[in-house]
Protein backbone atom coordinates (compact mmCIF):
# COMPACT_ATOMS: atom_id res chain seq x y z
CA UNK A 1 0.00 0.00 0.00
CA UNK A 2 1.47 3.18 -0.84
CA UNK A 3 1.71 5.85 1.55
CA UNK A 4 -0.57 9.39 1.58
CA UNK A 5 2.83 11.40 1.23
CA UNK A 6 3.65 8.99 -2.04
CA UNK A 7 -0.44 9.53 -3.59
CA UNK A 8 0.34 12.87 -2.27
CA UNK A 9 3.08 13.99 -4.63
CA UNK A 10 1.81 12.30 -7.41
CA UNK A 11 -1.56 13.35 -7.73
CA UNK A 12 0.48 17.03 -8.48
CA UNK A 13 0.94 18.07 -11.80
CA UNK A 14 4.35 19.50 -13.24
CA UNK A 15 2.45 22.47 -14.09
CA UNK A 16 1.60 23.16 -10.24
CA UNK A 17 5.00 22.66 -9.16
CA UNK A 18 6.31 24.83 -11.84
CA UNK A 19 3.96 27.73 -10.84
CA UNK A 20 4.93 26.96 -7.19
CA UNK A 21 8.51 27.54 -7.93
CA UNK A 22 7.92 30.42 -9.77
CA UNK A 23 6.32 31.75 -6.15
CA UNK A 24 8.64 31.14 -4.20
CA UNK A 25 11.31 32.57 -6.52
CA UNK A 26 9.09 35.77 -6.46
CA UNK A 27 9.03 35.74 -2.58
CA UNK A 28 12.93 34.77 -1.93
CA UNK A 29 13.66 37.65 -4.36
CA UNK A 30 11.51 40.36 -2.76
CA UNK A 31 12.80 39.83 0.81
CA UNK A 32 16.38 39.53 -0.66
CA UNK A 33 15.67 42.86 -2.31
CA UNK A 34 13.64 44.46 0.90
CA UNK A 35 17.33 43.12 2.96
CA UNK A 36 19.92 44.76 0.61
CA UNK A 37 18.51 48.07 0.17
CA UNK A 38 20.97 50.20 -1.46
CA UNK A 39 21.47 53.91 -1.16
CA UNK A 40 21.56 54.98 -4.71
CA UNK A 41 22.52 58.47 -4.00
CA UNK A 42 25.62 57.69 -1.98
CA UNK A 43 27.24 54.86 -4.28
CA UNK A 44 29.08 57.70 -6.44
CA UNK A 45 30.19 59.20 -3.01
CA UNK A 46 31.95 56.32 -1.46
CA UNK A 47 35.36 56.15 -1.98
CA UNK A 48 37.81 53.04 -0.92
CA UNK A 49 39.43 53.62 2.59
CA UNK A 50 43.09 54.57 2.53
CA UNK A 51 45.52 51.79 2.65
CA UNK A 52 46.71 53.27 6.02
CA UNK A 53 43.94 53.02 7.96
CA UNK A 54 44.92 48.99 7.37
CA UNK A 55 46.41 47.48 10.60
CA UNK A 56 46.57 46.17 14.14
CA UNK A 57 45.63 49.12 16.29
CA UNK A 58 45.95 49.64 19.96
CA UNK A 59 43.96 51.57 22.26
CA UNK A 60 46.26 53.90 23.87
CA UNK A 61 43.57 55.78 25.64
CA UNK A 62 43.97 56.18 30.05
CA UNK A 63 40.99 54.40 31.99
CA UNK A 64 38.27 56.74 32.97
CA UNK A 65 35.79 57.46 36.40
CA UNK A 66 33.55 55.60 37.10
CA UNK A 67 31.24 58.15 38.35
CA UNK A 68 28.89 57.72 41.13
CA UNK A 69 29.09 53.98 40.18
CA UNK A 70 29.46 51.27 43.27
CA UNK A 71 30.31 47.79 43.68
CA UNK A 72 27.80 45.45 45.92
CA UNK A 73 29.78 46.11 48.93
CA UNK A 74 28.82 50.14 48.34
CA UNK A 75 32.58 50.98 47.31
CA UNK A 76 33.70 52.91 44.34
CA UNK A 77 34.53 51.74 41.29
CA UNK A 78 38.30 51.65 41.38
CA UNK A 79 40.80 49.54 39.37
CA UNK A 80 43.10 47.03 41.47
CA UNK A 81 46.12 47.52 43.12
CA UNK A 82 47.84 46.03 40.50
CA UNK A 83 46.33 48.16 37.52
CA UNK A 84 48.44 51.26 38.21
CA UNK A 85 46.70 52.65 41.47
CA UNK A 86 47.94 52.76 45.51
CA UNK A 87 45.24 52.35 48.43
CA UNK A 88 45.62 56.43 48.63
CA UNK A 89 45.31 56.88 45.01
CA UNK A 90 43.18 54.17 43.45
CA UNK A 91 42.88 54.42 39.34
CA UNK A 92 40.57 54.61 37.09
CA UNK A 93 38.33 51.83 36.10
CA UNK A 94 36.09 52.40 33.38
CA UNK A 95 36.39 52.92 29.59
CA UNK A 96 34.14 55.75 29.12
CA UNK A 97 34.17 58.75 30.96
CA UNK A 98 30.96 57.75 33.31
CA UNK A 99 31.25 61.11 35.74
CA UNK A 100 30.48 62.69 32.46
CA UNK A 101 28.36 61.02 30.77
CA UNK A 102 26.16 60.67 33.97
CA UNK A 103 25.76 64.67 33.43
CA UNK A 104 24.05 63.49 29.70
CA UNK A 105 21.37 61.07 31.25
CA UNK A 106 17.98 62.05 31.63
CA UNK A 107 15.43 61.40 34.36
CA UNK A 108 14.99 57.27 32.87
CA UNK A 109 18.78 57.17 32.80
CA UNK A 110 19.29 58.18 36.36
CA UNK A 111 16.51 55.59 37.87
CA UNK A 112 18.28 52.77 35.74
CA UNK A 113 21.35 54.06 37.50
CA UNK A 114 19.99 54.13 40.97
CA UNK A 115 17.76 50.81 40.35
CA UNK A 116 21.08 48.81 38.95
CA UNK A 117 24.25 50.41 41.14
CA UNK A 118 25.90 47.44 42.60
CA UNK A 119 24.13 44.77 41.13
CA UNK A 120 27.23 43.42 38.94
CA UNK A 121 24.92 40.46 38.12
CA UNK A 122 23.12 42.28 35.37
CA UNK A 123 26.21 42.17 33.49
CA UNK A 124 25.85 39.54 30.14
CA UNK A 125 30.17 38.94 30.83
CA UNK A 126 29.04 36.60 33.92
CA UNK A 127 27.67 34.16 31.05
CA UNK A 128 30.24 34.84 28.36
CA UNK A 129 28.68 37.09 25.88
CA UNK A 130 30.18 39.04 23.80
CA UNK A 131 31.42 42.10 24.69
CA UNK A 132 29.24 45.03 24.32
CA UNK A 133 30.17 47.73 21.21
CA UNK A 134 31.31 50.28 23.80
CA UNK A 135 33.33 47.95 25.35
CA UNK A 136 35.13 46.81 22.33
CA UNK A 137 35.47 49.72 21.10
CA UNK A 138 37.27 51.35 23.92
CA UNK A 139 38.77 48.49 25.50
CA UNK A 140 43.05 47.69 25.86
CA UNK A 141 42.85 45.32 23.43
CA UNK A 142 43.85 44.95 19.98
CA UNK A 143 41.58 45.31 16.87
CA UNK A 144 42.73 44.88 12.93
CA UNK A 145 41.12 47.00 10.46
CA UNK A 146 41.34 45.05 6.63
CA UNK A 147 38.97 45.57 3.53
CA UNK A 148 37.01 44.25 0.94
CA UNK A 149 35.70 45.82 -1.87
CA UNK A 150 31.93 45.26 -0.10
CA UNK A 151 33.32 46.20 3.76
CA UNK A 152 36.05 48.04 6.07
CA UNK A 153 36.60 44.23 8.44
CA UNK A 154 37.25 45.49 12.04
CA UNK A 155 38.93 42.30 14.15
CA UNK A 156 38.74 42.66 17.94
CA UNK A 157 41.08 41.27 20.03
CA UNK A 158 38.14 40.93 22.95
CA UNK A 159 35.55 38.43 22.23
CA UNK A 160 37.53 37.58 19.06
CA UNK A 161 34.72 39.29 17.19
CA UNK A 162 35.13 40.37 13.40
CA UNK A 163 32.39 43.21 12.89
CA UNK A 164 31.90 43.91 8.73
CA UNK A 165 31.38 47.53 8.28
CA UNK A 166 29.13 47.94 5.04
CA UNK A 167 31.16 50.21 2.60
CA UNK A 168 28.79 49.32 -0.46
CA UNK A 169 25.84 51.55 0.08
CA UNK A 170 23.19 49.49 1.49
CA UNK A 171 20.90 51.47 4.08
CA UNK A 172 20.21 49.87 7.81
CA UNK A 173 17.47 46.80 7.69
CA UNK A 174 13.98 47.70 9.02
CA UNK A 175 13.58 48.47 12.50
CA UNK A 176 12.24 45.12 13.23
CA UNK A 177 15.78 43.14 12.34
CA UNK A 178 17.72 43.65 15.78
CA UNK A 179 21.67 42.86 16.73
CA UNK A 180 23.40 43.23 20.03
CA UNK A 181 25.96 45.23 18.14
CA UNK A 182 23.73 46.74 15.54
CA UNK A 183 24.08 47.03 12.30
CA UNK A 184 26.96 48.93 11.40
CA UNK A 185 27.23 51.01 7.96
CA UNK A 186 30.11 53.30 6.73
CA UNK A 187 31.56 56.09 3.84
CA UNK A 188 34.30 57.92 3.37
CA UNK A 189 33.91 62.01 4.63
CA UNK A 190 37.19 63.54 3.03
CA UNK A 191 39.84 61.65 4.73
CA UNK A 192 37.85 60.62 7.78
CA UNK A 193 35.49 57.33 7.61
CA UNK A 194 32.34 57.32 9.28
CA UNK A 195 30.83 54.60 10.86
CA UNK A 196 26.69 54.77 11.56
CA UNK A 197 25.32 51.58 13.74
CA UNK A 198 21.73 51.86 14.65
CA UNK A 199 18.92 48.21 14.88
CA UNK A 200 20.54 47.47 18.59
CA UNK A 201 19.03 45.26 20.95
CA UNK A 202 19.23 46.91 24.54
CA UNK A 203 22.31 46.32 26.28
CA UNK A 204 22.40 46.66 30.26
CA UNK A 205 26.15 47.09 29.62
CA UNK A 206 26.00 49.51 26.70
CA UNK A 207 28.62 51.55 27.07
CA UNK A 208 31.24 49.17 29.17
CA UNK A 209 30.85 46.13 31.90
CA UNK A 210 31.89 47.65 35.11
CA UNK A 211 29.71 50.88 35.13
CA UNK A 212 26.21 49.53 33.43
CA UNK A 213 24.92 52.53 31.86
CA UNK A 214 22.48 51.01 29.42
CA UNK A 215 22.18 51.36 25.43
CA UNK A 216 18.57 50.88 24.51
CA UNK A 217 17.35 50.02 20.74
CA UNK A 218 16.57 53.36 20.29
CA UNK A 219 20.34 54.40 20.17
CA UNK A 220 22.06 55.19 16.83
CA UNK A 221 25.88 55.11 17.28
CA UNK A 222 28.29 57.32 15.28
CA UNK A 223 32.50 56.63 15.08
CA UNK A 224 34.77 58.74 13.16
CA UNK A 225 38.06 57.46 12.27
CA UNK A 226 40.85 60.23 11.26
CA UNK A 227 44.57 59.53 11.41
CA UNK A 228 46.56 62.41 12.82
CA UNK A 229 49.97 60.86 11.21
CA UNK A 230 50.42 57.51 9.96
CA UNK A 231 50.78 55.09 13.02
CA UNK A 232 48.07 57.49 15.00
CA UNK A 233 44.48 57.39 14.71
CA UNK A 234 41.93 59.40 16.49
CA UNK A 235 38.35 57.73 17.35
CA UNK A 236 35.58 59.63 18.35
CA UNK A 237 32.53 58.03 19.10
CA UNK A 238 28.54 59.91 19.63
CA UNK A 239 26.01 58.38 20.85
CA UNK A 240 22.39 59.44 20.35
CA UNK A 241 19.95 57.91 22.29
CA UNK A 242 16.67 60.01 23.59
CA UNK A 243 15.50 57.19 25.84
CA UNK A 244 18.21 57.98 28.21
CA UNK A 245 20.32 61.06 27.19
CA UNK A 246 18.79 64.23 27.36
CA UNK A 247 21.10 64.94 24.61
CA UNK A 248 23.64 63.02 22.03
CA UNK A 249 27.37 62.49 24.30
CA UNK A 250 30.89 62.37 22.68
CA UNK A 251 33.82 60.42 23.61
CA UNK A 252 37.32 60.80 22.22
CA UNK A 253 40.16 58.47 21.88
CA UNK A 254 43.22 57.25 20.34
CA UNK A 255 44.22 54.53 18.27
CA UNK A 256 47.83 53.99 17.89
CA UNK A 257 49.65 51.32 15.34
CA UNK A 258 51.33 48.49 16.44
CA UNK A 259 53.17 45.33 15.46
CA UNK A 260 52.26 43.18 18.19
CA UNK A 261 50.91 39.86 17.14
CA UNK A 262 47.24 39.57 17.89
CA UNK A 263 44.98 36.52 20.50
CA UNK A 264 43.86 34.48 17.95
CA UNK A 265 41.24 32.79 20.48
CA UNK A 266 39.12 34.20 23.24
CA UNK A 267 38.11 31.36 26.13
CA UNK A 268 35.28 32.13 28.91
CA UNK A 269 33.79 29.28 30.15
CA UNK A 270 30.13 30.92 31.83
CA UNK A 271 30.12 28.25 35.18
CA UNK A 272 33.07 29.40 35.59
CA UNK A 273 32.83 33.50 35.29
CA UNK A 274 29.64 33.18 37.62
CA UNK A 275 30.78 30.99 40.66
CA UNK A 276 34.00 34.43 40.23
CA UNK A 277 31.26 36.26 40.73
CA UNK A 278 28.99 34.88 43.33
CA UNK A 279 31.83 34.35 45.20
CA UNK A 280 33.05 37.92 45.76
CA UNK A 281 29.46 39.50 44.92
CA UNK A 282 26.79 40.90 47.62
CA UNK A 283 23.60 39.59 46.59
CA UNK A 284 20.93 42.12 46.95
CA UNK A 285 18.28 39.84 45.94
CA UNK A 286 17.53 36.84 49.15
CA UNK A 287 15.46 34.79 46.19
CA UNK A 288 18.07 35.19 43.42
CA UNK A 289 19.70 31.54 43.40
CA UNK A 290 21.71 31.73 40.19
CA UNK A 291 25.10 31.65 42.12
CA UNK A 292 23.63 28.85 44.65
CA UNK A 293 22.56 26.63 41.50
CA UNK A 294 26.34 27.24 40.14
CA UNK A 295 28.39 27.38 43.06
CA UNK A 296 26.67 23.67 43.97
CA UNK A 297 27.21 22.23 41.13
């Protein structure tokens, strides 16, 4: 007896299943066109990037404060004894200025802050995930820049995360296709290329993993990349994003060449990274038993 998937596929005609390819065809080639929208008025306006701007790169930019920021015992954020500072003279521990930008955040911004100082657990880095964009961005660790005719290729060092900068035109996907580091498009301004990310998902560690200050998926991102000679490369960063700044904030670094070799791998192992946290962290939550459930195990 032959099955009902065999009578199935027989009973159709080759006319039906050449009108049903024909569909689909139709379908596949609308969404691929609705995906790779190109922006036909700045394809005659984007010019290659400079051979120079190809390299391993080196943040070269101090630590920054913290702010206002605490850790669960209700100290300041401070860097380690063994990260440049003295018990008089602790240093610096964040990568973006966060006593600053603090002075950006509006009335939303400021509960987040107040709701989440301390409570290190938020951070995704206690299960492994990828750094955030402001942390990569502005972290001591080494990124290459290479190119293809389609994309600048930016290799970080942290997370061993290769990010493809669009160089070929296309505009951002709709609003409704979301990436923890967005979706990152660039040109060429006179000798400077710009970089515009926007279709984030929100981020509780937006900006960098020790002071929290979120990124939500309203937040369009802007980095401009201009070298000042040829091994030194100035990075300044905006960030726009009304659902916690009260207006768009600015950072500014440097980028300096280098010939060090770079990690080709990047190991975190999440049981791990969250029994080092549980055991040094303050719970503020009695009914929070993630670190019980890993610390027990």
């Amino acid at each position: 007896m032959e099955s009902i998937r065999t009578n199935r596929y027989r009973r159709a005609s080759p006319i039906a299943f050449i009108g049903l390819a024909a569909l689909i065809c139709m379908i596949v080639g609308a969404e691929n066109a609705s995906a790779q929208v190109f922006d036909l008025t700045r394809v005659p306006t984007i010019s290659e990037v400079p051979n120079n701007f190809i390299g391993t790169w080196d943040w070269r930019t101090p630590r920054q404060s913290c702010g206002s920021g605490t850790d669960s015992y209700g100290n300041p954020l401070v860097a380690g004894l063994g990260q440049g500072g003295t018990a008089e003279n602790p240093a610096p521990l964040c990568q973006w200025p966060i006593d600053q930008l603090e002075q950006f955040l509006n009335g939303r911004g400021r509960a987040w802050m107040e709701f989440i100082n301390g409570d290190d657990a938020v951070s995704p880095r206690w299960t492994c995930q990828m750094a955030s964009l402001g942390t990569q961005l502005t972290e001591g660790y080494l990124r290459g820049f290479s190119k293809r005719p389609d994309a600048f290729v930016m290799h970080f060092e942290q997370s061993n995360w290769i990010r493809e900068v669009w160089m070929d035109g296309r505009q951002h996907p709709p609003a409704a296709l979301s990436y923890s580091h967005g979706h990152p498009i660039g040109w060429m301004d006179g000798d400077t290329l710009v970089v515009e990310t926007t279709n984030f998902t929100w981020d509780p560690d937006g900006y960098d993993d020790h002071s929290h200050v979120a990124r939500s998926h309203m937040a369009t991102w802007e980095e401009r990349y201009q070298l000042t000679d040829n091994d030194t490369m100035e990075l300044t960063i905006t960030v726009k994003d009304p659902l916690f700044l009260k207006e768009p904030f600015t950072f500014v670094g440097t980028l300096e060449r280098t010939d060090q070799d770079m990690i080709g791998t990047w190991d975190c192992d999440p049981e791990t990274a969250v029994k080092e946290l549980y055991q040094t962290f303050q719970n503020p939550y009695a009914d929070d038993t993630t670190g019980e459930y890993y610390l027990l195990r």
